[in-house]
C-alpha atoms as a PDB file:
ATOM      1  CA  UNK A   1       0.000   0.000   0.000  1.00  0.00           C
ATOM      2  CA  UNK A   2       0.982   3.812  -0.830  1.00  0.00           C
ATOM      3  CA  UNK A   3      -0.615   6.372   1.052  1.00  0.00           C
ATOM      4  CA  UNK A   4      -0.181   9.838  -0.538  1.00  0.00           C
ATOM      5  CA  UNK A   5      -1.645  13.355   0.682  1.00  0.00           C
ATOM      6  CA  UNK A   6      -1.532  16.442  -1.454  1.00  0.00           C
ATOM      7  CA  UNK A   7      -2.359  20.156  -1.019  1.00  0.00           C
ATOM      8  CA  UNK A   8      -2.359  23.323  -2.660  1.00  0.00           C
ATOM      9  CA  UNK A   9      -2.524  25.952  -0.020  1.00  0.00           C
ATOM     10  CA  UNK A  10      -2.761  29.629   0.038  1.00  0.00           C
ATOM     11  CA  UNK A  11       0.739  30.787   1.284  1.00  0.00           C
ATOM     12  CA  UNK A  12      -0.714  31.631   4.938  1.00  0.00           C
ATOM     13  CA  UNK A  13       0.560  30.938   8.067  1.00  0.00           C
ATOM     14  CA  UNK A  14      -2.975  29.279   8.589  1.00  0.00           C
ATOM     15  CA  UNK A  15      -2.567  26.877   6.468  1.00  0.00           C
ATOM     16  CA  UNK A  16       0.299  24.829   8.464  1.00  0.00           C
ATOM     17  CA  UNK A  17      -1.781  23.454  11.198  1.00  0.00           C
ATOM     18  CA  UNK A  18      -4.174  22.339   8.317  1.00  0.00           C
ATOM     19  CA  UNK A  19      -1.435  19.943   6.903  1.00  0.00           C
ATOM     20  CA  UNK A  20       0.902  19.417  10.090  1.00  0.00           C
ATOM     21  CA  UNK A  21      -3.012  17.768  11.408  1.00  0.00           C
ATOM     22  CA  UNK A  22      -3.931  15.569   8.572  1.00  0.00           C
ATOM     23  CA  UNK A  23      -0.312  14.279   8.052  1.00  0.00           C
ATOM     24  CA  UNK A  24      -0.395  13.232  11.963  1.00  0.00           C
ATOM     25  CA  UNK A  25      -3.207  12.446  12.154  1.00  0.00           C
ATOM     26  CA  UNK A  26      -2.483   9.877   9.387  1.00  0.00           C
ATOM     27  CA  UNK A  27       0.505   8.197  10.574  1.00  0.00           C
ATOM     28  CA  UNK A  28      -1.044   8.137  14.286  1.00  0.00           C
ATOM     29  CA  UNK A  29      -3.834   6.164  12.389  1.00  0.00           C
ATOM     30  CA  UNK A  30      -0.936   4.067  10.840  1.00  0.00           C
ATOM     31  CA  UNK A  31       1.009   3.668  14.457  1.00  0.00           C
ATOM     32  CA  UNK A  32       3.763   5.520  14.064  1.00  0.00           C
ATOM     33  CA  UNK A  33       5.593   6.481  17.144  1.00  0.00           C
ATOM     34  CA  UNK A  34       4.940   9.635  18.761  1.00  0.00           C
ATOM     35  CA  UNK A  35       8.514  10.781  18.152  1.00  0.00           C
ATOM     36  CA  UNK A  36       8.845   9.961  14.912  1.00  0.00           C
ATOM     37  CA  UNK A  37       5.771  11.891  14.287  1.00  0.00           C
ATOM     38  CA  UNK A  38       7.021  15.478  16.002  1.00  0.00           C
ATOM     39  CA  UNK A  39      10.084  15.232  14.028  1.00  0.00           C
ATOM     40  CA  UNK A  40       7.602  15.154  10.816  1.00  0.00           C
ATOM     41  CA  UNK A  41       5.299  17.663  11.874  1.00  0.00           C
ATOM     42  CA  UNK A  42       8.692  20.193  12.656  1.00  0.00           C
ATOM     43  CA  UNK A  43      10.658  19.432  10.253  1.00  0.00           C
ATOM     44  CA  UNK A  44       6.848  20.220   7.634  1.00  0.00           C
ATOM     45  CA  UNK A  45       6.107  23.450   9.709  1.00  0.00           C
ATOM     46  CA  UNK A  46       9.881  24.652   9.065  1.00  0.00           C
ATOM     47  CA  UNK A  47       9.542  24.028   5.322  1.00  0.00           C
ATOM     48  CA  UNK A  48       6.262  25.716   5.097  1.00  0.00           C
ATOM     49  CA  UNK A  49       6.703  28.564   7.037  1.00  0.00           C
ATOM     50  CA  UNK A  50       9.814  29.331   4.908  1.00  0.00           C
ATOM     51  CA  UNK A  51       7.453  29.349   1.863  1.00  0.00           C
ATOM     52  CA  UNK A  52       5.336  31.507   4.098  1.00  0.00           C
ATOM     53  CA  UNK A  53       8.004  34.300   4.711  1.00  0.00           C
ATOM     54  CA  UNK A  54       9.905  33.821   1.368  1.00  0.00           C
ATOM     55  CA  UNK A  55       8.605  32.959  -1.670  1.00  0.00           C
ATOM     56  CA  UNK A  56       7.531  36.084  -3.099  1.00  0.00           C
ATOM     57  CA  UNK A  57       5.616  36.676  -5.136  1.00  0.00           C
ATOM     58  CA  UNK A  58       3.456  33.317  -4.988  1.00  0.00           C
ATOM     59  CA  UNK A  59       0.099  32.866  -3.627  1.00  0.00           C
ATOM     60  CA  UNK A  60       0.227  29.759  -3.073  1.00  0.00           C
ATOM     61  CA  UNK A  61       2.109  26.380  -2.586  1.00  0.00           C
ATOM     62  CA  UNK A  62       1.546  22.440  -2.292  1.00  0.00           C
ATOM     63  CA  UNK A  63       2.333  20.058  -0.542  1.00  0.00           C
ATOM     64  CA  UNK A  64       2.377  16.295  -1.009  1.00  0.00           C
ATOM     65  CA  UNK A  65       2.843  13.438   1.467  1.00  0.00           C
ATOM     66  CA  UNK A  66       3.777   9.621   0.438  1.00  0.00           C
ATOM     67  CA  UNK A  67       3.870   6.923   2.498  1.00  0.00           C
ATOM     68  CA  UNK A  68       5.708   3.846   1.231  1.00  0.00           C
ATOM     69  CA  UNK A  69       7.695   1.576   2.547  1.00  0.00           C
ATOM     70  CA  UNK A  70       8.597   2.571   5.759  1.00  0.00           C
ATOM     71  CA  UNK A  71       9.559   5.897   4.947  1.00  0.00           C
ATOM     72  CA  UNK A  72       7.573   9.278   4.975  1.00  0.00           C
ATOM     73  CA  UNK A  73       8.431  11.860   2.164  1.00  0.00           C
ATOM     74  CA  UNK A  74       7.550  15.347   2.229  1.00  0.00           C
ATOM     75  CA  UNK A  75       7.979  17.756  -1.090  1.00  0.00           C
ATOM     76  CA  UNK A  76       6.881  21.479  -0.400  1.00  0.00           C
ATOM     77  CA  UNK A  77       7.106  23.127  -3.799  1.00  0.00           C
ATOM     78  CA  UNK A  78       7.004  26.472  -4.423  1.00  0.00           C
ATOM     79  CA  UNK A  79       6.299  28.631  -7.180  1.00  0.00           C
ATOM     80  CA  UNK A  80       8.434  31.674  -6.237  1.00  0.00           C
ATOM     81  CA  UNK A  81      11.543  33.789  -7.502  1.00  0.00           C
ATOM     82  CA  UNK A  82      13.720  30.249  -6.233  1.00  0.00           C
ATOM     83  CA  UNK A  83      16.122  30.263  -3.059  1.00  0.00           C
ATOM     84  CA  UNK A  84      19.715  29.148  -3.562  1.00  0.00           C
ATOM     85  CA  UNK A  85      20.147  26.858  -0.841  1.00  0.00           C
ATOM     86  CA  UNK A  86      24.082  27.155  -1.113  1.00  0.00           C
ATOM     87  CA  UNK A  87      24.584  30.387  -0.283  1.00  0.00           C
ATOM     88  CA  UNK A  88      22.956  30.335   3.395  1.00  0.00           C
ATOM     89  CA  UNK A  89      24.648  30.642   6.593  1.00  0.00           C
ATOM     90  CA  UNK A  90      24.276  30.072  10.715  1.00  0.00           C
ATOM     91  CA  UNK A  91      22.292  32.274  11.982  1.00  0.00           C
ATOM     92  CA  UNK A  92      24.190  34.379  14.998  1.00  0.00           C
ATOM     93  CA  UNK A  93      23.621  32.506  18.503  1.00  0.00           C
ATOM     94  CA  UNK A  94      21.405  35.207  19.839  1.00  0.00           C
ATOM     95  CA  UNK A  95      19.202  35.144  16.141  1.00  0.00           C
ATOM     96  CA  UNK A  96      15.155  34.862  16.464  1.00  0.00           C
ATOM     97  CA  UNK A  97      15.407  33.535  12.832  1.00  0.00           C
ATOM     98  CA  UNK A  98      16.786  31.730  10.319  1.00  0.00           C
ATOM     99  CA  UNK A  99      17.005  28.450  12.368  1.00  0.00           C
ATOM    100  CA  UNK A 100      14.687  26.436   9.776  1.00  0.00           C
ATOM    101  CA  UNK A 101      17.045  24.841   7.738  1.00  0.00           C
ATOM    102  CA  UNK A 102      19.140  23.795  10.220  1.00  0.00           C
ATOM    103  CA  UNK A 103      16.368  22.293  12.209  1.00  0.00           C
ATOM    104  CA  UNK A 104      14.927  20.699   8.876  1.00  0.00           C
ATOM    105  CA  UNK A 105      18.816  18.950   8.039  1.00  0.00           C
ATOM    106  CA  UNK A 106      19.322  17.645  11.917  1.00  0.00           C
ATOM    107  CA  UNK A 107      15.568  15.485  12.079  1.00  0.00           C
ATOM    108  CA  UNK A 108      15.371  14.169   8.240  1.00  0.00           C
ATOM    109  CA  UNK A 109      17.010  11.177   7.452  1.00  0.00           C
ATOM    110  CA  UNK A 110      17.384  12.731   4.006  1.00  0.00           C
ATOM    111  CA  UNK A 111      16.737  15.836   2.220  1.00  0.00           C
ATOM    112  CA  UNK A 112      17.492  17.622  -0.893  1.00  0.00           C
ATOM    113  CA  UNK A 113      16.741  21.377  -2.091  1.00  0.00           C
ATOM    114  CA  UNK A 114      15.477  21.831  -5.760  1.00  0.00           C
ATOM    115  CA  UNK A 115      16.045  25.534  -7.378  1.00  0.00           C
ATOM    116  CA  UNK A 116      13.854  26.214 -10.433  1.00  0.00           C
ATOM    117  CA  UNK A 117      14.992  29.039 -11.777  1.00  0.00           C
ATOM    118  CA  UNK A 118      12.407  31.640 -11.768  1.00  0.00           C
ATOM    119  CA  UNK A 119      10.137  29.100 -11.063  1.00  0.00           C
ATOM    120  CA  UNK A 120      10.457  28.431  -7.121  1.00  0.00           C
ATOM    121  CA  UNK A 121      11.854  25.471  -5.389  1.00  0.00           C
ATOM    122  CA  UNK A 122      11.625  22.334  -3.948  1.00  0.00           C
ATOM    123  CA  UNK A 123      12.274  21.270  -0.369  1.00  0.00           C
ATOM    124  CA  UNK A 124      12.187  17.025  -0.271  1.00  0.00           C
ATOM    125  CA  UNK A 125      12.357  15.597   3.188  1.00  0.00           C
ATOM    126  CA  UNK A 126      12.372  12.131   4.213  1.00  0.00           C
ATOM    127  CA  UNK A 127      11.924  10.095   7.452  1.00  0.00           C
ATOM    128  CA  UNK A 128      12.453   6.365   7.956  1.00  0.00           C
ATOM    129  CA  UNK A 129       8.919   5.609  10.027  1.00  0.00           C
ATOM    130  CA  UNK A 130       8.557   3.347  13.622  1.00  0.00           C
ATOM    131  CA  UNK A 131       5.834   1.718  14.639  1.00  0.00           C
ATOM    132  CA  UNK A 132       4.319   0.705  17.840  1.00  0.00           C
ATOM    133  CA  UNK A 133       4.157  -3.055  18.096  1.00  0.00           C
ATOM    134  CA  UNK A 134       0.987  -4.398  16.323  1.00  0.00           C
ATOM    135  CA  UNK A 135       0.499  -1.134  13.919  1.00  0.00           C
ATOM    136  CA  UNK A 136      -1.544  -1.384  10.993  1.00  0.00           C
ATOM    137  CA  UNK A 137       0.784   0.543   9.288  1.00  0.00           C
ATOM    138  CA  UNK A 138       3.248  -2.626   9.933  1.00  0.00           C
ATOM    139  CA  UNK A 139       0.905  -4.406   7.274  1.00  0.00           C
ATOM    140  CA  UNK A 140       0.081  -1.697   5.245  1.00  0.00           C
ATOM    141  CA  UNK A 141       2.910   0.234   4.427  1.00  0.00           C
ATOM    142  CA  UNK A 142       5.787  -3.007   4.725  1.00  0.00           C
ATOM    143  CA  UNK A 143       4.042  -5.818   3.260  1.00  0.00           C
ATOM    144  CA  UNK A 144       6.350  -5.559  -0.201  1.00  0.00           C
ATOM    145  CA  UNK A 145       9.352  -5.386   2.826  1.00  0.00           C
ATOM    146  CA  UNK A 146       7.774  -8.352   4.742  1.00  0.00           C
ATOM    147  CA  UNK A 147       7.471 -10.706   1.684  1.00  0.00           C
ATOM    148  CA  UNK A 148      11.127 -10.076   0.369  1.00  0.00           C
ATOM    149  CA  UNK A 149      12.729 -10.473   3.396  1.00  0.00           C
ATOM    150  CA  UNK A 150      14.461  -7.486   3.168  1.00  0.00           C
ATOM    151  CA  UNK A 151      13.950  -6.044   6.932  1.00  0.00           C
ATOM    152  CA  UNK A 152      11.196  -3.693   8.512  1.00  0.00           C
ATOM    153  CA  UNK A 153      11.507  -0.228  10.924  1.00  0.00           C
ATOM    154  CA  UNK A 154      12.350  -1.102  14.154  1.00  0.00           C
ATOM    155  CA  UNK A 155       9.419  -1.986  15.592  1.00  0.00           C
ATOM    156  CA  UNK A 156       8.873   0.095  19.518  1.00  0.00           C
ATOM    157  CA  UNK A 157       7.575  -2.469  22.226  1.00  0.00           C
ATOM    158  CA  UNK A 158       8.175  -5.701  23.259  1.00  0.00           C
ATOM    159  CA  UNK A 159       8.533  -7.483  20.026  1.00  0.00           C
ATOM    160  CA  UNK A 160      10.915  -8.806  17.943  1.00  0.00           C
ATOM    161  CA  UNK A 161      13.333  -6.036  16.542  1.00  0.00           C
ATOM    162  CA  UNK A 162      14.409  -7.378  12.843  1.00  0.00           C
ATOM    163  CA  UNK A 163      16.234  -3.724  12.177  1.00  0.00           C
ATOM    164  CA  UNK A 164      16.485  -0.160  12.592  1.00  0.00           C
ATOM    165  CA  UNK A 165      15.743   0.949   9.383  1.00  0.00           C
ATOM    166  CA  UNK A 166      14.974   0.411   5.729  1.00  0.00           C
ATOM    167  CA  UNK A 167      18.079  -0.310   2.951  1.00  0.00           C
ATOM    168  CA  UNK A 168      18.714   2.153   0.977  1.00  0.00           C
ATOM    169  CA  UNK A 169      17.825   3.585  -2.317  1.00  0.00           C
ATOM    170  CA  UNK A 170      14.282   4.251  -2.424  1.00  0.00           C
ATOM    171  CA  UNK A 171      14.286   8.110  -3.159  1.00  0.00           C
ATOM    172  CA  UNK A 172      11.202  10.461  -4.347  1.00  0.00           C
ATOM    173  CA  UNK A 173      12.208  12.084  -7.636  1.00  0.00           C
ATOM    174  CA  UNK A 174      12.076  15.898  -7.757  1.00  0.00           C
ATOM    175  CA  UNK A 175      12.443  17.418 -10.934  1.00  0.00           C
END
């Protein structure tokens, strides 16, 4: 099973409870531990709010959820002047801003920045998913995983712990 959510929303600060809700609200639904699930919803309010602040002159921006295979991954597009991800820099220590990247690269287990040139850009996070022990999400989401033997999530309980994470090389393709 996939799972995949997707939005166009009107670049508002409104409109990140709207999808930091239904994307928890989803993987609670699917088990996912509690953790796992604030890292998501942080590391999705960071991306959107930098839409929010920067990417003039757009009134809008999506973003789209898939769930697959143990893994969660995030793409907040843009349809702005673009950000060059390259050229930013730590914020001082005493800064109220400019923390979001930062915080973004430190709880994905992946990401990658997308500039379209004059055309906005792409922020693509990912996060290997947990479940609590007897998740349905266990079934759904793993059962290509489960059937070649090639590992699950850790799983958080008292159960049988066949790995920590997924192998590598599933990636979401942003062009």
């Amino acid at each position: 099973m996939e799972a995949t959510i997707a939005l166009r929303l009107p670049r508002d600060a409104a409109s990140v409870p709207v999808i930091r809700q239904l994307l928890d609200s989803s993987l609670q639904a699917l088990g996912v531990v509690s953790q796992i699930r604030e890292d998501i919803q942080l590391m999705l309010s960071e991306a959107c709010s930098n839409v929010i602040q920067h990417a003039i002159p757009s009134d809008d921006y999506m973003v789209s959820t898939e769930l697959t295979r143990g893994r969660c991954v995030i793409k907040v597009v843009d349809a702005g002047n673009g950000f060059d991800f390259s050229e930013t820099s730590s914020p001082a220590p005493t800064s109220e801003h400019g923390r979001g990247l930062l915080i973004m690269q430190a709880l994905a287990d992946d990401i990658r920045f997308v500039k379209r040139r004059e055309r906005g850009s792409i922020v693509c996070l990912e996060k290997v998913l947990r479940f609590t022990e007897d998740a349905p999400g266990l079934s759904l989401l793993l059962n290509e995983e489960l059937e070649l033997q090639q590992g699950v999530p850790e799983i958080v309980g008292n159960g049988p712990h066949v790995g920590d994470h997924l192998p590598a090389g599933d990636h979401a393709d942003v062009k």
